[in-house]
N, C-alpha and C. Protein backbone atom coordinates (compact mmCIF):
# COMPACT_ATOMS: atom_id res chain seq x y z
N UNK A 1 10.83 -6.63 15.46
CA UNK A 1 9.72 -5.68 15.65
C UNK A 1 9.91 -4.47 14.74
N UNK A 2 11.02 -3.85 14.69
CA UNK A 2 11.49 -2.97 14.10
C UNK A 2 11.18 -3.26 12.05
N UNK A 3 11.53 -3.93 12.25
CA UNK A 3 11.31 -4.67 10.58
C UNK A 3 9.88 -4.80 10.27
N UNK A 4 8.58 -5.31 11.58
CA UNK A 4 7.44 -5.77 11.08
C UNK A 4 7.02 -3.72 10.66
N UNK A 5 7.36 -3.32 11.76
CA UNK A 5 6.88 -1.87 12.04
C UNK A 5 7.05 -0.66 10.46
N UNK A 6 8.02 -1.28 10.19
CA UNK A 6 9.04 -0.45 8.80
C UNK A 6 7.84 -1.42 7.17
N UNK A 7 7.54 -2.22 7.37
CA UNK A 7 6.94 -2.81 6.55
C UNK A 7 5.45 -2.74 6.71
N UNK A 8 4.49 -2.24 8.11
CA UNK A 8 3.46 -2.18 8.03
C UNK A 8 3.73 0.01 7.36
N UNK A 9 4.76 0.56 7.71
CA UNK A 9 4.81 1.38 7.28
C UNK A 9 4.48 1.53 5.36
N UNK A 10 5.08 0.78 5.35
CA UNK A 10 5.81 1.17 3.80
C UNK A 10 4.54 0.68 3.03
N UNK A 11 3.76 -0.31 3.55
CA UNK A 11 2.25 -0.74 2.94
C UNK A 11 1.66 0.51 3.13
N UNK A 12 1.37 0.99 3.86
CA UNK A 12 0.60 2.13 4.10
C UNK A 12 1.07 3.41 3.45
N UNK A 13 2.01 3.51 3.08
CA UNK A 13 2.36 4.70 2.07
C UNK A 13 2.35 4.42 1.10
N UNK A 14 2.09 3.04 0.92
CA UNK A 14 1.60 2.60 -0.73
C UNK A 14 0.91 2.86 -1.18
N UNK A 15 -0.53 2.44 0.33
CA UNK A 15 -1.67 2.28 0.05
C UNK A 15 -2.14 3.79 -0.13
N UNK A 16 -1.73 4.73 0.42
CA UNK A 16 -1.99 6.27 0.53
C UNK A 16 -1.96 6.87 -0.70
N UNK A 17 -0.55 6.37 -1.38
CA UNK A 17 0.00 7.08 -2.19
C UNK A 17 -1.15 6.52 -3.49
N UNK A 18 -2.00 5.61 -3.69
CA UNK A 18 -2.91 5.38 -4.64
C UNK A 18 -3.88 6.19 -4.49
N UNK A 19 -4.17 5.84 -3.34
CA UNK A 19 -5.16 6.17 -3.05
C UNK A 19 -5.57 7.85 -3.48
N UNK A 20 -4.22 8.15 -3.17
CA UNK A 20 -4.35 9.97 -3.45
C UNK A 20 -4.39 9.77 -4.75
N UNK A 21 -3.79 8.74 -5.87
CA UNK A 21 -3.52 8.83 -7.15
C UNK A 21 -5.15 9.06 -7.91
N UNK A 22 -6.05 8.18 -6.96
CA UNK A 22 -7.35 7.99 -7.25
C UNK A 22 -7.65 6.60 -7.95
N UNK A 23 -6.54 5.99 -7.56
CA UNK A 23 -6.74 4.30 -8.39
C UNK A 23 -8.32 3.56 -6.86
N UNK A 24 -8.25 2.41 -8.01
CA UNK A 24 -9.45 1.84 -7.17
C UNK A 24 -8.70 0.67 -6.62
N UNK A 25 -9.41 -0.10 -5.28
CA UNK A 25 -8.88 -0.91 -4.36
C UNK A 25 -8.78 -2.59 -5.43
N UNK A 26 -9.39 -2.77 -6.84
CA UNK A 26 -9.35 -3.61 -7.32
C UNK A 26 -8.12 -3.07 -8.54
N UNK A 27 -7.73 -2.73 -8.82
CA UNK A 27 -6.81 -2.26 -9.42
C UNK A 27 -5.25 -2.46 -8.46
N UNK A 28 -5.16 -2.12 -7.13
CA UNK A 28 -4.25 -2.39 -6.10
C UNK A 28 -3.99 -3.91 -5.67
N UNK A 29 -5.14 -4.57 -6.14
CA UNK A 29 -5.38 -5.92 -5.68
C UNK A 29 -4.49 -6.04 -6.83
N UNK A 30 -4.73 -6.10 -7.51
CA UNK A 30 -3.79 -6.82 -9.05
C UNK A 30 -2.79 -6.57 -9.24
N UNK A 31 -2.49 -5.40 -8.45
CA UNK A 31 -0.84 -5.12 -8.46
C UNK A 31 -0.07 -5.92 -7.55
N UNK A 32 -1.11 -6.38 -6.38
CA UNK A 32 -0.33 -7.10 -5.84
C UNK A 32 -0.04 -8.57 -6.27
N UNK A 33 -1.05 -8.80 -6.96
CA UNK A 33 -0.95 -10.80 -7.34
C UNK A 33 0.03 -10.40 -7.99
């Protein structure tokens, strides 16, 4: 639990941290493939 919890974290400060960058959600997509 501890592990899923630490990893839905760490997505989400990913996702933040673009987001503040001002990148777009298709640009994030490609980083991830």
């Amino acid at each position: 639990m501890n592990r899923a919890a630490h990893l839905i974290r760490s997505i989400l400060g990913y996702i933040q941290r673009y987001q503040d960058a001002g990148v777009n959600r298709q640009d994030l997509k490609m980083e991830q493939l």
